[in-house]
Protein backbone atom coordinates (compact mmCIF):
# COMPACT_ATOMS: atom_id res chain seq x y z
CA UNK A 1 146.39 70.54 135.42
CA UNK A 2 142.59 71.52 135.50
CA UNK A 3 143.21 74.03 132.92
CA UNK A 4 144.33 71.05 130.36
CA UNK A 5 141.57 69.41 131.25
CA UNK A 6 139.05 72.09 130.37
CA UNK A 7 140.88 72.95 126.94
CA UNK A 8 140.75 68.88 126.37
CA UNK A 9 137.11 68.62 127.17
CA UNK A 10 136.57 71.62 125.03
CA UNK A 11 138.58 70.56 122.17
CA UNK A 12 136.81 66.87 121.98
CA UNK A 13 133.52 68.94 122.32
CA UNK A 14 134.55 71.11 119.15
CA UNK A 15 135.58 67.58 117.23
CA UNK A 16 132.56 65.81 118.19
CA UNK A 17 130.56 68.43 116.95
CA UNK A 18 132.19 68.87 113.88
CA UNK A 19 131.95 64.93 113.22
CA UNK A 20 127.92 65.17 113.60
CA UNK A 21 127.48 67.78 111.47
CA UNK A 22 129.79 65.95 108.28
CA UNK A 23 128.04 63.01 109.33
CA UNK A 24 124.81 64.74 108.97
CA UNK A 25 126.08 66.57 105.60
CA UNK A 26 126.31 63.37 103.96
CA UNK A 27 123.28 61.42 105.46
CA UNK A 28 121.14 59.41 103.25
CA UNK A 29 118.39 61.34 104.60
CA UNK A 30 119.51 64.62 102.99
CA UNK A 31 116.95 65.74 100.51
CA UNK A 32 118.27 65.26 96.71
CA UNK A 33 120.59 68.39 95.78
CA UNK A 34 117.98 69.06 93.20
CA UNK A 35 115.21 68.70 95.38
CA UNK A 36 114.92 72.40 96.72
CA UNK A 37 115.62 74.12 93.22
CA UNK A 38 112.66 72.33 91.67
CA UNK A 39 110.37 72.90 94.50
CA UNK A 40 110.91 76.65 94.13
CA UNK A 41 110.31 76.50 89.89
CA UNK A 42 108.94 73.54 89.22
CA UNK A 43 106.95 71.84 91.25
CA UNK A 44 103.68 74.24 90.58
CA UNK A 45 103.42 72.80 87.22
CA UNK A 46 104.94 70.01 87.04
CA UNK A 47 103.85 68.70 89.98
CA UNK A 48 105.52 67.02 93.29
CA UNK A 49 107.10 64.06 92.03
CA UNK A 50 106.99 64.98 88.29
CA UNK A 51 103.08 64.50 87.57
CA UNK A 52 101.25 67.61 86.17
CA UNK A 53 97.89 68.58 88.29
CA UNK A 54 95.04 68.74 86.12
CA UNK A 55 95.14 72.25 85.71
CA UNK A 56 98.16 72.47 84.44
CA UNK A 57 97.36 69.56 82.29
CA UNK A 58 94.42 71.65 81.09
CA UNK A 59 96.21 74.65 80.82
CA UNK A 60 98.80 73.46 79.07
CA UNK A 61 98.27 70.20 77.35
CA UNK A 62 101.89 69.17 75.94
CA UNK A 63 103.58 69.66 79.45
CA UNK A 64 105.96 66.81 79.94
CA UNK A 65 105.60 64.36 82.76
CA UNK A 66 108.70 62.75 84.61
CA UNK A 67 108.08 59.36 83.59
CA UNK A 68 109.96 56.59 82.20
CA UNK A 69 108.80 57.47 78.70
CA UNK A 70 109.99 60.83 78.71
CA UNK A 71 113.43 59.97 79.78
CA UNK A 72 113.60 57.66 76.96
CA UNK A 73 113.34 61.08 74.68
CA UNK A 74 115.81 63.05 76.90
CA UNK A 75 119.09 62.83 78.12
CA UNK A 76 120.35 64.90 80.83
CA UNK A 77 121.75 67.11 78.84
CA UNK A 78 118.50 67.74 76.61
CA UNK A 79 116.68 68.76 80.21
CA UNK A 80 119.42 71.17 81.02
CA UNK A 81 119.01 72.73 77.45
CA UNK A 82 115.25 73.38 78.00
CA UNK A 83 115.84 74.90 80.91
CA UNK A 84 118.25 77.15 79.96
CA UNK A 85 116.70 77.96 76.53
CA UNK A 86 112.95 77.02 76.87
CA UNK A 87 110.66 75.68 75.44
CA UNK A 88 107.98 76.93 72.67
CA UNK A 89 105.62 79.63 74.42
CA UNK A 90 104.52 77.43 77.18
CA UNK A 91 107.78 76.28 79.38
CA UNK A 92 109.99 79.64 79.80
CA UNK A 93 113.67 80.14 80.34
CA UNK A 94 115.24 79.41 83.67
CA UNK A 95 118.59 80.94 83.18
CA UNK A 96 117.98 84.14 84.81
CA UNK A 97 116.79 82.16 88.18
CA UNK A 98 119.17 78.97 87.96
CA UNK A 99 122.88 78.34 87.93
CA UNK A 100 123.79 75.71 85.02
CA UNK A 101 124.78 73.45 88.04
CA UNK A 102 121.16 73.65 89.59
CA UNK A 103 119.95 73.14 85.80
CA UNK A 104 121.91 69.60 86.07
CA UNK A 105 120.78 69.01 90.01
CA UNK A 106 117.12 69.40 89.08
CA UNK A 107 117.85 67.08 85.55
CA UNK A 108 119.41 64.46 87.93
CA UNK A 109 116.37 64.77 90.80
CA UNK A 110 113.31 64.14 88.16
CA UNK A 111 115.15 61.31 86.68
CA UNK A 112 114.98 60.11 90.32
CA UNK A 113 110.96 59.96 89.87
CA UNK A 114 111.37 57.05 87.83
CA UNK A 115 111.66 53.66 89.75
CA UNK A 116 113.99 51.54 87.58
CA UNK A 117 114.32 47.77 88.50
CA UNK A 118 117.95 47.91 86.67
């Protein structure tokens, strides 16, 4: 009898466990899927939430900024091209260090910098 009860504590331990951690998984306090990608390629020029620092700016005075007007220029799709292909001299290819999947995370998380009120 105290053997079943061992294997039953042990088995709700294992479920409980398991439940926190999908719980956790799907939190709305999980950072954006995109989140980590652009941190690692993006950020340094483009800047935390999609604003270039001023030496980038100076540096390199067409880079885009995440804002509403540039989304009104580019679809998803459009983002994922540039970062796949590139763009001009300045913005280079990211196919070598991104899956196309990562390519659409990171599209999705910048249009996230834009606060919409639709």
């Amino acid at each position: 009898m105290r053997a079943q009860s061992v294997i039953a504590a042990a088995a709700v331990l294992a479920i409980g466990a398991y439940a926190s951690r999908a719980a956790f998984a799907s939190s709305p306090l999980q950072d954006p899927e995109g989140k980590a990608p652009y941190a690692e390629n993006c950020r340094k020029c483009h800047g935390v939430r999609g604003v270039p620092p001023k030496t980038m700016k100076t540096k390199y005075p067409k880079i885009a900024t995440f804002d509403a007007a540039f989304f009104e220029k580019h679809s998803k799709d459009s983002v994922v091209k540039i970062l796949t292909k590139g763009k001009n001299d300045d913005m280079k290819s990211f196919k070598e260090k991104l899956t196309h999947e990562e390519m659409e995370r990171v599209a999705d998380y910048i249009r996230s910098f834009v606060k919409t009120d639709k």
